[in-house]
N, C-alpha and C. Protein backbone atom coordinates (compact mmCIF):
# COMPACT_ATOMS: atom_id res chain seq x y z
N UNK A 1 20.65 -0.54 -5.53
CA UNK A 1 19.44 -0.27 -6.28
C UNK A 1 19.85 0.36 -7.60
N UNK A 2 19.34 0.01 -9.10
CA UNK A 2 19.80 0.17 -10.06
C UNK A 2 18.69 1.33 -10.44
N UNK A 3 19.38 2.26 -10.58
CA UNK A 3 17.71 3.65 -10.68
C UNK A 3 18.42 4.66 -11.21
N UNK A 4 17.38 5.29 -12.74
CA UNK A 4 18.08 6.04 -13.68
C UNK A 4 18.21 7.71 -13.41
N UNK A 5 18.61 8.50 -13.67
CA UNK A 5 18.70 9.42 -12.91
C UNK A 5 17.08 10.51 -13.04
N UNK A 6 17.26 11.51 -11.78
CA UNK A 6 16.21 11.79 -12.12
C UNK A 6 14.74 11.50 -11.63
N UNK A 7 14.87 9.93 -11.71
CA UNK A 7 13.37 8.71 -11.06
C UNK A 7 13.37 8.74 -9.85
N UNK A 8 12.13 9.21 -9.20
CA UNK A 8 12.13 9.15 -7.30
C UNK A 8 13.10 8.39 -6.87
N UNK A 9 13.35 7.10 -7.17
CA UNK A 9 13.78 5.96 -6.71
C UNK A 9 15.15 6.57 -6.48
N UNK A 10 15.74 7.28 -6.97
CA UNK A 10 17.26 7.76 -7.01
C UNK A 10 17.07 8.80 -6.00
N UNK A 11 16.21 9.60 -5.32
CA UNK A 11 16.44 10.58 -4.71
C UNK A 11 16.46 9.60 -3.03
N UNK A 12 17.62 10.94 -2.48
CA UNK A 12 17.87 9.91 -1.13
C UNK A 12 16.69 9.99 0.00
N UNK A 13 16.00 10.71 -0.19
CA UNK A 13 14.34 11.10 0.68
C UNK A 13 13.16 10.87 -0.11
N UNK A 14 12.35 10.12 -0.31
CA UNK A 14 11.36 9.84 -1.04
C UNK A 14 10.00 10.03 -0.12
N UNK A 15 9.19 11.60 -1.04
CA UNK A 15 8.26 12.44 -0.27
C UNK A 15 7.30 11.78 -1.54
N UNK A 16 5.64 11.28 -0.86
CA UNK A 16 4.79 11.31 -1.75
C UNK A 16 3.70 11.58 -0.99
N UNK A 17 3.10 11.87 -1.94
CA UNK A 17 1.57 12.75 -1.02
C UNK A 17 0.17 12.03 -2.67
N UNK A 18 -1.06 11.66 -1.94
CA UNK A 18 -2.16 11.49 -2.63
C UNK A 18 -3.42 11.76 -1.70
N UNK A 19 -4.31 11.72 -2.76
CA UNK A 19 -5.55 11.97 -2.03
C UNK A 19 -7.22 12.06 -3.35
N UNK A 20 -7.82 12.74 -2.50
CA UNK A 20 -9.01 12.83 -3.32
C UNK A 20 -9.23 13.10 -4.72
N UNK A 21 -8.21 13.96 -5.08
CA UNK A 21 -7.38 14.45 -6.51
C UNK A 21 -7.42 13.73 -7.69
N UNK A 22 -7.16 12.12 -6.76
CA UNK A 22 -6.80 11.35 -8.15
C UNK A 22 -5.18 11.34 -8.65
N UNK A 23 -4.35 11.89 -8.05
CA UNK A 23 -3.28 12.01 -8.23
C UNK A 23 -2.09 11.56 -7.38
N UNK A 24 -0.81 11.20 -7.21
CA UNK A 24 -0.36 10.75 -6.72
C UNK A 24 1.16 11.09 -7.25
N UNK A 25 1.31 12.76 -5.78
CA UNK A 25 2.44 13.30 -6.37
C UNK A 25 4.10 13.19 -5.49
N UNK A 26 5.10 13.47 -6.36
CA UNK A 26 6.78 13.07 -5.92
C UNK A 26 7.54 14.39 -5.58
N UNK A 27 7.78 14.77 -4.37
CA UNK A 27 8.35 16.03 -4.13
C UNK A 27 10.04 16.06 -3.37
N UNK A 28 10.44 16.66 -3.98
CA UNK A 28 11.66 16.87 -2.86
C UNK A 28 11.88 17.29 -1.68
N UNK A 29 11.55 16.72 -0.78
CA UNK A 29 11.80 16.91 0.89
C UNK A 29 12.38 18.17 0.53
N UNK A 30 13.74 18.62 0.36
CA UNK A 30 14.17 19.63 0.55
C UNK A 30 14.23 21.25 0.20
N UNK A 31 13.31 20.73 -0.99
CA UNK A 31 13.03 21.99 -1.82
C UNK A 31 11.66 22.35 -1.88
N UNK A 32 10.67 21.46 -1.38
CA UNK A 32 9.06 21.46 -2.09
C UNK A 32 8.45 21.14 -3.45
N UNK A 33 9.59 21.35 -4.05
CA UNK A 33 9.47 21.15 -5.47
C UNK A 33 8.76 19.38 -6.14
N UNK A 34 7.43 19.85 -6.51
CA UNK A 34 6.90 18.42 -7.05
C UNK A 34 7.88 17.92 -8.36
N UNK A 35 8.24 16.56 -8.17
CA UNK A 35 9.27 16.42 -9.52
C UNK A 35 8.57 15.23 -10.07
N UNK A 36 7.47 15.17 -10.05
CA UNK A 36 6.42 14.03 -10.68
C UNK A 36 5.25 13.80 -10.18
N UNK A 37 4.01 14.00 -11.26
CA UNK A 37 2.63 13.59 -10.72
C UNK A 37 2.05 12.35 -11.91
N UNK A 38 1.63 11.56 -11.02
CA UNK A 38 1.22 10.16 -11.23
C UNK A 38 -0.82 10.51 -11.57
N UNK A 39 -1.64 10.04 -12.69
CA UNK A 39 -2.46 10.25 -12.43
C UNK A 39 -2.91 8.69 -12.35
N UNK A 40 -4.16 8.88 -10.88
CA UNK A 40 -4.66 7.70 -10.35
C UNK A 40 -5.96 7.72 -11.02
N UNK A 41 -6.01 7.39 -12.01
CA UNK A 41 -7.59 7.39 -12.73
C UNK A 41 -8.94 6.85 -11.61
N UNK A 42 -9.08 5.51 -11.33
CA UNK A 42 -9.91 4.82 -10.72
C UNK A 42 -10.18 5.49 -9.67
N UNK A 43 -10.04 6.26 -8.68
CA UNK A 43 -10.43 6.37 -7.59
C UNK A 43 -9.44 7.76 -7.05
N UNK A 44 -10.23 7.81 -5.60
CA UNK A 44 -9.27 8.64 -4.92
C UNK A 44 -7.93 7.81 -4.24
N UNK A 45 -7.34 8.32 -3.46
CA UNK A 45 -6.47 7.72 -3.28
C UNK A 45 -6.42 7.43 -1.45
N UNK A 46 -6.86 6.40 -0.30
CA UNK A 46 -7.10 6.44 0.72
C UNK A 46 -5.28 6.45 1.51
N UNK A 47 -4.52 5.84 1.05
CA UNK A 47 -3.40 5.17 1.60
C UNK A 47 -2.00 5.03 0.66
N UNK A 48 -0.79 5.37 1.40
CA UNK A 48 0.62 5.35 0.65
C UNK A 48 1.30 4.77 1.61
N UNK A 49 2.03 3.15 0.58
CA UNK A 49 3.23 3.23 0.96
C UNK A 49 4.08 2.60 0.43
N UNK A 50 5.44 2.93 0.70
CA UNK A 50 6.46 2.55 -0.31
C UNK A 50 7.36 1.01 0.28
N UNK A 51 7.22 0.33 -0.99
CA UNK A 51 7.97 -1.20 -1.10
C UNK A 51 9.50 -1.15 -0.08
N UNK A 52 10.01 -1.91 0.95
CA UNK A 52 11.05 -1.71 1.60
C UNK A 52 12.16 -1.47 0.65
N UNK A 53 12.34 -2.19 -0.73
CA UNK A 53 13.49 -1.88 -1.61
C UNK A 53 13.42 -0.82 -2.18
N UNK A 54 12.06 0.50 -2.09
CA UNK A 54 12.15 1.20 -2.50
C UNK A 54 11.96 1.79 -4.03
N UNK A 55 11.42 0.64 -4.31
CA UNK A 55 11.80 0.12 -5.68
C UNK A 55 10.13 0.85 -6.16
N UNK A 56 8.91 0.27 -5.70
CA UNK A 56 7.32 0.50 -6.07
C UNK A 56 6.49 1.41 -4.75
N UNK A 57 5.70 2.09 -4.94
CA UNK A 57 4.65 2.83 -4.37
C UNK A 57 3.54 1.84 -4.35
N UNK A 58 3.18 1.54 -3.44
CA UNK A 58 1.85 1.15 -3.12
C UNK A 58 0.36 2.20 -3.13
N UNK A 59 -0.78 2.71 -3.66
CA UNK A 59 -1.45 3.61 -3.84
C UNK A 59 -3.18 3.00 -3.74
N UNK A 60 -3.65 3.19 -2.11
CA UNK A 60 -4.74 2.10 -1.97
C UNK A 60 -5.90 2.48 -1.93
N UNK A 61 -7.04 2.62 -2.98
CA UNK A 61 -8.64 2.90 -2.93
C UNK A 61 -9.30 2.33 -2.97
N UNK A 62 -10.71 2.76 -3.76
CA UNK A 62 -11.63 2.50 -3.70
C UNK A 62 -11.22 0.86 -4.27
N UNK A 63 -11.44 -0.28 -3.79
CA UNK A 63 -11.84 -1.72 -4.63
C UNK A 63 -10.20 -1.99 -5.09
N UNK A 64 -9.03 -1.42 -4.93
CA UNK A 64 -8.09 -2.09 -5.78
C UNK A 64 -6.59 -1.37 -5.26
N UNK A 65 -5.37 -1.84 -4.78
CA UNK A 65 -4.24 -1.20 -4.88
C UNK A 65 -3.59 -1.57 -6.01
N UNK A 66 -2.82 -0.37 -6.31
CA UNK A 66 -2.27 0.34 -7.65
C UNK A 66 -0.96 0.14 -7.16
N UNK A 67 0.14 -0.31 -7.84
CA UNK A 67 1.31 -0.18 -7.67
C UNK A 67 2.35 0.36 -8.88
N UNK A 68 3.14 1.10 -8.18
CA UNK A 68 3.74 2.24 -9.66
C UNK A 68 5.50 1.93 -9.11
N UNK A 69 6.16 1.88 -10.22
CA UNK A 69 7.51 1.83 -10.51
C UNK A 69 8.33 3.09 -9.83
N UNK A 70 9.14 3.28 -8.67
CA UNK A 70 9.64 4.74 -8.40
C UNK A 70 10.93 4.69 -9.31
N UNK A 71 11.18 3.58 -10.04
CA UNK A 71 12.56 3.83 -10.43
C UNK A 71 12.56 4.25 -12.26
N UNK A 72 11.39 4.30 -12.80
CA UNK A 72 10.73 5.02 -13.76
C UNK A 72 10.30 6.15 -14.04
N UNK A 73 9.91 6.28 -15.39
CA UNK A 73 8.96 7.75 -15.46
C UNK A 73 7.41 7.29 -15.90
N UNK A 74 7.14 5.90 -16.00
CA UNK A 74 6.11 5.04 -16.28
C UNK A 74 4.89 5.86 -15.94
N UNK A 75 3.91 6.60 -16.09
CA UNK A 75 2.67 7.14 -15.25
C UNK A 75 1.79 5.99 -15.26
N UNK A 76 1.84 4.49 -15.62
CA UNK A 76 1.03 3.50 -15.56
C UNK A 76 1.12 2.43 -14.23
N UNK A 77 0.31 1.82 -13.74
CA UNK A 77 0.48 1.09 -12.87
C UNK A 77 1.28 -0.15 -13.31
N UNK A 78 2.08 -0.98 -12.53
CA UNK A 78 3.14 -1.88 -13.05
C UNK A 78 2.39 -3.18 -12.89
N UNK A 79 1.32 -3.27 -11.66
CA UNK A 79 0.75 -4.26 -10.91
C UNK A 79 -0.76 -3.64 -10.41
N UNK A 80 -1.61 -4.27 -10.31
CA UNK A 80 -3.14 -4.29 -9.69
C UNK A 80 -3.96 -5.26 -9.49
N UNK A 81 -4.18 -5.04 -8.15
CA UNK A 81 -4.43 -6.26 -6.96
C UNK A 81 -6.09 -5.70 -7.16
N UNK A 82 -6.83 -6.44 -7.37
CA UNK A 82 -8.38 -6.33 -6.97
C UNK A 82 -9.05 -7.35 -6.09
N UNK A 83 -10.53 -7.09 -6.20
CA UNK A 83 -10.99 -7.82 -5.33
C UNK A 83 -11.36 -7.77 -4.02
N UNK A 84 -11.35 -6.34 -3.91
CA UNK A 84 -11.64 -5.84 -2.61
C UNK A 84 -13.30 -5.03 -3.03
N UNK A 85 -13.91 -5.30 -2.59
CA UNK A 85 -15.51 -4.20 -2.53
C UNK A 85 -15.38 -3.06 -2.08
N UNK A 86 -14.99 -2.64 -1.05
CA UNK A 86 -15.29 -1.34 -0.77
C UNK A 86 -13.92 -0.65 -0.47
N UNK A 87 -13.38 0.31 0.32
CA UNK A 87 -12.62 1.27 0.09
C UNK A 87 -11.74 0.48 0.83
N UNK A 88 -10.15 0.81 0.76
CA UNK A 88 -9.15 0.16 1.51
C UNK A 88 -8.61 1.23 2.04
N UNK A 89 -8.32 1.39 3.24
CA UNK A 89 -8.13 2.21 4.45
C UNK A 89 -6.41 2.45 4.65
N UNK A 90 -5.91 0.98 4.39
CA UNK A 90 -4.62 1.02 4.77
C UNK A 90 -3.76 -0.25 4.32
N UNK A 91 -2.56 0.21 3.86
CA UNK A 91 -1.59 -0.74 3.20
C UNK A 91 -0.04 -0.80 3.91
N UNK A 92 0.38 -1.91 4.12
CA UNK A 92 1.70 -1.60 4.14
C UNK A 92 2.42 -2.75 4.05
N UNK A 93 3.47 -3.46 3.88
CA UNK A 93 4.26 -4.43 3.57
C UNK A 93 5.38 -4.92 4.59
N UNK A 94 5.70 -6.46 4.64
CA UNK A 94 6.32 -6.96 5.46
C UNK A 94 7.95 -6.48 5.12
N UNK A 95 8.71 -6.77 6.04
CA UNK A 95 9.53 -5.87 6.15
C UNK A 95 11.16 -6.27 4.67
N UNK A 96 10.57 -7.73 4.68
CA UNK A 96 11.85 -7.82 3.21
C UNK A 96 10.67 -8.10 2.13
N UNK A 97 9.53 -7.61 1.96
CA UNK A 97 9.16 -7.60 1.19
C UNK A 97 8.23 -8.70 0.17
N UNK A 98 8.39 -9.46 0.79
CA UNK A 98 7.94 -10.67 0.29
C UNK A 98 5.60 -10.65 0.16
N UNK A 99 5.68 -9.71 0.98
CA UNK A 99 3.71 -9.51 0.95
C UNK A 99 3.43 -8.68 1.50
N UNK A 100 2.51 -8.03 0.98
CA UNK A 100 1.66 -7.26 1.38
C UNK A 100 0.47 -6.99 2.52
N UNK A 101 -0.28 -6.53 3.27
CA UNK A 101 -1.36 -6.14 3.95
C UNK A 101 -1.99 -4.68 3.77
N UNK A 102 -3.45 -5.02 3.83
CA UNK A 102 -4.48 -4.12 3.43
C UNK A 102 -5.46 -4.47 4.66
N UNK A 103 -6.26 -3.00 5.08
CA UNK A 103 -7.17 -3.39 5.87
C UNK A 103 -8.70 -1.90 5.29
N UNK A 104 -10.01 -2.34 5.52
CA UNK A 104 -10.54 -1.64 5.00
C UNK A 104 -12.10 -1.72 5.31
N UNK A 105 -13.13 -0.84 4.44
CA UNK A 105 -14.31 -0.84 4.74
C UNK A 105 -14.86 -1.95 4.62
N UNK A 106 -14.47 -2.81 4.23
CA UNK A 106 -14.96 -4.03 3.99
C UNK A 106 -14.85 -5.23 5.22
N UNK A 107 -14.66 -4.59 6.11
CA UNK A 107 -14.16 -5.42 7.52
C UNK A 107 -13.53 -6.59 7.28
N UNK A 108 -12.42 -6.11 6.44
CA UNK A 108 -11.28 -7.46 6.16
C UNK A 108 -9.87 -6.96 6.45
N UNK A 109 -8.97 -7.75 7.10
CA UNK A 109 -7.41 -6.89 6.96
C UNK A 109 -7.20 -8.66 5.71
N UNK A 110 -6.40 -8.13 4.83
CA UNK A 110 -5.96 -9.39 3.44
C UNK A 110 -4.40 -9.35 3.62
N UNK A 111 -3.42 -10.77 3.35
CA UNK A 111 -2.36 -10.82 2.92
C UNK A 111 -2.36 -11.08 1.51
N UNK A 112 -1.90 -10.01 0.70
CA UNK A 112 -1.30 -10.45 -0.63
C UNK A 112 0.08 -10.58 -0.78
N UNK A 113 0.12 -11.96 -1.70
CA UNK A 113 1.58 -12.47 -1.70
C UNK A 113 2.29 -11.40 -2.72
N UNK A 114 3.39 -11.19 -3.03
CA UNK A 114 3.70 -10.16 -4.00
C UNK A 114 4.83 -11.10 -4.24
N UNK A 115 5.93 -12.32 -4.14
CA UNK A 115 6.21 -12.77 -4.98
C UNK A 115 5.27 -13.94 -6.10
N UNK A 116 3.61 -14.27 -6.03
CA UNK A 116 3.15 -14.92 -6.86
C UNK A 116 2.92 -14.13 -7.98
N UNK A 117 2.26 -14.73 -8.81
CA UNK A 117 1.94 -14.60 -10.36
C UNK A 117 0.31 -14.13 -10.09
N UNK A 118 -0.44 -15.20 -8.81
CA UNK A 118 -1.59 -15.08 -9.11
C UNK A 118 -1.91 -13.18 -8.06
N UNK A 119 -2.49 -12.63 -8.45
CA UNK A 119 -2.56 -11.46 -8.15
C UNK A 119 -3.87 -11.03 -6.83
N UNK A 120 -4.25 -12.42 -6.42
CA UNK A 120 -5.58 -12.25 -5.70
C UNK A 120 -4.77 -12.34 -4.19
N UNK A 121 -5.62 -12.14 -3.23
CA UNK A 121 -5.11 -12.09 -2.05
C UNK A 121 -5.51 -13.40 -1.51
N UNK A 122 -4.15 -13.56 -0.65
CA UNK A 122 -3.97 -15.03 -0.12
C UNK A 122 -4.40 -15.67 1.28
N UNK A 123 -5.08 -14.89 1.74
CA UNK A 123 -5.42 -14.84 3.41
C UNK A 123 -6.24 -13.53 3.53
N UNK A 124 -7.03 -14.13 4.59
CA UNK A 124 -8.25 -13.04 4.93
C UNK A 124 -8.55 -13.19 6.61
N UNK A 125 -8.66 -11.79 7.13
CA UNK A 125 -8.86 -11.43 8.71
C UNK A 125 -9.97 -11.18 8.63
N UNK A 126 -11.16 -11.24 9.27
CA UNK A 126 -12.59 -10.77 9.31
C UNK A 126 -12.88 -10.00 10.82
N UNK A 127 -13.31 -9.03 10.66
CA UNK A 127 -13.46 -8.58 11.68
C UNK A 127 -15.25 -7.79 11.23
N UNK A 128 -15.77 -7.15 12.48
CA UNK A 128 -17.10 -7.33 12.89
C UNK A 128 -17.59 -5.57 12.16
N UNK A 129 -16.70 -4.84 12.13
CA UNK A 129 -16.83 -3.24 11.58
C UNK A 129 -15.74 -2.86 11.02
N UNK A 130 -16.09 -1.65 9.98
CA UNK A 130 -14.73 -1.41 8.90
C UNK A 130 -13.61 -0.71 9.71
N UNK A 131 -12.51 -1.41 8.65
CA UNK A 131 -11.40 -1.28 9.37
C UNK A 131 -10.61 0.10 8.93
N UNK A 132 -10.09 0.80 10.47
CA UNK A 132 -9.16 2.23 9.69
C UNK A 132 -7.98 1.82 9.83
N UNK A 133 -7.33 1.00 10.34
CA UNK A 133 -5.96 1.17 10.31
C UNK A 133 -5.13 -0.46 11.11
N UNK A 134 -4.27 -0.76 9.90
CA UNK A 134 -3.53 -1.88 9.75
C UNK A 134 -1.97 -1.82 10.37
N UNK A 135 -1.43 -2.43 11.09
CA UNK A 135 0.35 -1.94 11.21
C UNK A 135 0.93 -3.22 11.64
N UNK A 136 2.02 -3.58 11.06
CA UNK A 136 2.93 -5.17 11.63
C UNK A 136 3.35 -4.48 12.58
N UNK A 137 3.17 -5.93 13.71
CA UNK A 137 4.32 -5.85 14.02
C UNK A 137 5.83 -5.87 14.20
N UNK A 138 6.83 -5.18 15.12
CA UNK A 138 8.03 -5.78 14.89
C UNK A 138 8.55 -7.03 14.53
N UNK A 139 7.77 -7.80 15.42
CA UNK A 139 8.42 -9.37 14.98
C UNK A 139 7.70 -9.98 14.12
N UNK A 140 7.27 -8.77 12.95
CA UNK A 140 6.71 -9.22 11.42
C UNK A 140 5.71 -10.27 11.44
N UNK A 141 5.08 -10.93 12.97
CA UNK A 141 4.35 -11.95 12.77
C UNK A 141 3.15 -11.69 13.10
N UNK A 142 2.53 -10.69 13.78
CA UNK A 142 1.68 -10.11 14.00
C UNK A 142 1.27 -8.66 13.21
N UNK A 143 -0.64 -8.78 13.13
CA UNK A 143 -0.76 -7.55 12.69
C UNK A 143 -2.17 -7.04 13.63
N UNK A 144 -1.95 -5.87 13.73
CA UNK A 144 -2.82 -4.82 14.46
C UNK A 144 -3.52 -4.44 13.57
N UNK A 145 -5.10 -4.64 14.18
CA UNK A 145 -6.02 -4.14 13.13
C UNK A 145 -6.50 -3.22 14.45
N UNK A 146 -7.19 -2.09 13.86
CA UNK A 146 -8.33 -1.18 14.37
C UNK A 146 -9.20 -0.91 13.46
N UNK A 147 -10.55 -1.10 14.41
CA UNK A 147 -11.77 -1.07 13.43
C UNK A 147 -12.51 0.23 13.74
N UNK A 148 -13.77 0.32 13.39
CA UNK A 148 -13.99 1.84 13.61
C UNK A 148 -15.10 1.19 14.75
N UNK A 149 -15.27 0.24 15.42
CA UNK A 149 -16.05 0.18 16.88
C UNK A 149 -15.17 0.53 17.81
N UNK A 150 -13.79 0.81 17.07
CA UNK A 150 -12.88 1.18 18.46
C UNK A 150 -12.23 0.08 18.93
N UNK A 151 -12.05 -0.99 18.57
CA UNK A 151 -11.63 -2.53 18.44
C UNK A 151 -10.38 -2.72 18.31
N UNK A 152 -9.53 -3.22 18.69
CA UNK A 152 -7.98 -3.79 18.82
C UNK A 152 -8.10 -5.19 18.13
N UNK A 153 -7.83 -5.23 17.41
CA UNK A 153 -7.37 -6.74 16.74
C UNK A 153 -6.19 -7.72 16.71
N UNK A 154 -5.58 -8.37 17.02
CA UNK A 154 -4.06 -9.11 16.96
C UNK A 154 -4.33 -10.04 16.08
N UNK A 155 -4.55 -10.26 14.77
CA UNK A 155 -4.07 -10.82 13.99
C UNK A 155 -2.63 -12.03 13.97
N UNK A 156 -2.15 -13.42 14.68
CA UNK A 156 -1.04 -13.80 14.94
C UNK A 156 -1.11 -14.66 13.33
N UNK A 157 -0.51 -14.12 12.78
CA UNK A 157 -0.17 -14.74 11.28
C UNK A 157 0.78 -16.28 11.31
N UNK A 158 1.43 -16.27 12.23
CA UNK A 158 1.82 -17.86 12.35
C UNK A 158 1.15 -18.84 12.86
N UNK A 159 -0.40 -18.48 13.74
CA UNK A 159 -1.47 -19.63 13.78
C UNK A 159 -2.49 -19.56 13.36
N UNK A 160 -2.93 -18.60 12.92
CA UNK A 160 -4.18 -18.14 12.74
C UNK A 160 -4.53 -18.36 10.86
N UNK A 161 -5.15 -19.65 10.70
CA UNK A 161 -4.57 -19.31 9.16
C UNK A 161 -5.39 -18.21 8.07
């Protein structure tokens, strides 16, 4: 990983914390010490997580995830995915990186591609009440949705188109 000194991306523990604030801050596991705050203009901030290369922060609210450079001092978003209506609950990415998943009030879990150009999401899960919480599985082909009826979802991404 090519990362200048200094930039989260270089530290060997990468601590981030967001929330209602609007902010979206970089601390050193070992010291406490915040060594960068990101301001998230649009929204609060529901969900964090970081790209497997380590490379971008994922930062997921109201209508849109925000994606920020860790290997920078950039305070701007690099990338922004819209198209979502209501709040997004939860984000996290396949394991080499190649796409994304979001699941949210909008009773949708979405795949966005993250090597295209086009920035909209490429697949859509529908489920019956909003969703709190999204997670792959191990064998990256499945995803677990939970909705707030208390609902188990299996999502099988290799038939289900």
């Amino acid at each position: 990983m090519n990362t200048s000194p200094g930039t989260v991306g270089s530290d060997p523990v990468i601590l981030a914390t967001a929330g209602y604030d609007h902010t979206v801050r970089f601390w050193q596991a070992h010291s406490g010490i915040c060594t960068r705050t990101v301001q998230h203009q649009d929204s609060q901030v529901n969900a964090l997580e970081i790209t497997p290369d380590r490379s971008m922060i994922a930062a997921a609210g109201y209508q849109h995830i925000r994606m920020y450079d860790l290997n920078s001092n950039n305070p701007n978003p690099i990338i922004s995915y819209d198209g979502v209506n209501k709040n997004i609950a939860s984000v996290g990415f396949h394991e080499d990186g190649r796409w994304m998943y979001t699941g949210g009030e909008d009773c949708t879990a979405r795949i966005w591609d993250l090597r295209s150009r086009n920035l909209q999401c490429q697949r859509i899960f529908q489920v019956n009440a909003p969703i709190n919480c999204v997670c792959l599985h191990p064998n990256q082909a499945e995803l677990i949705v939970g909705d707030q009826s208390g609902a188990i979802h299996i999502w099988d991404l290799k038939t289900d188109p």
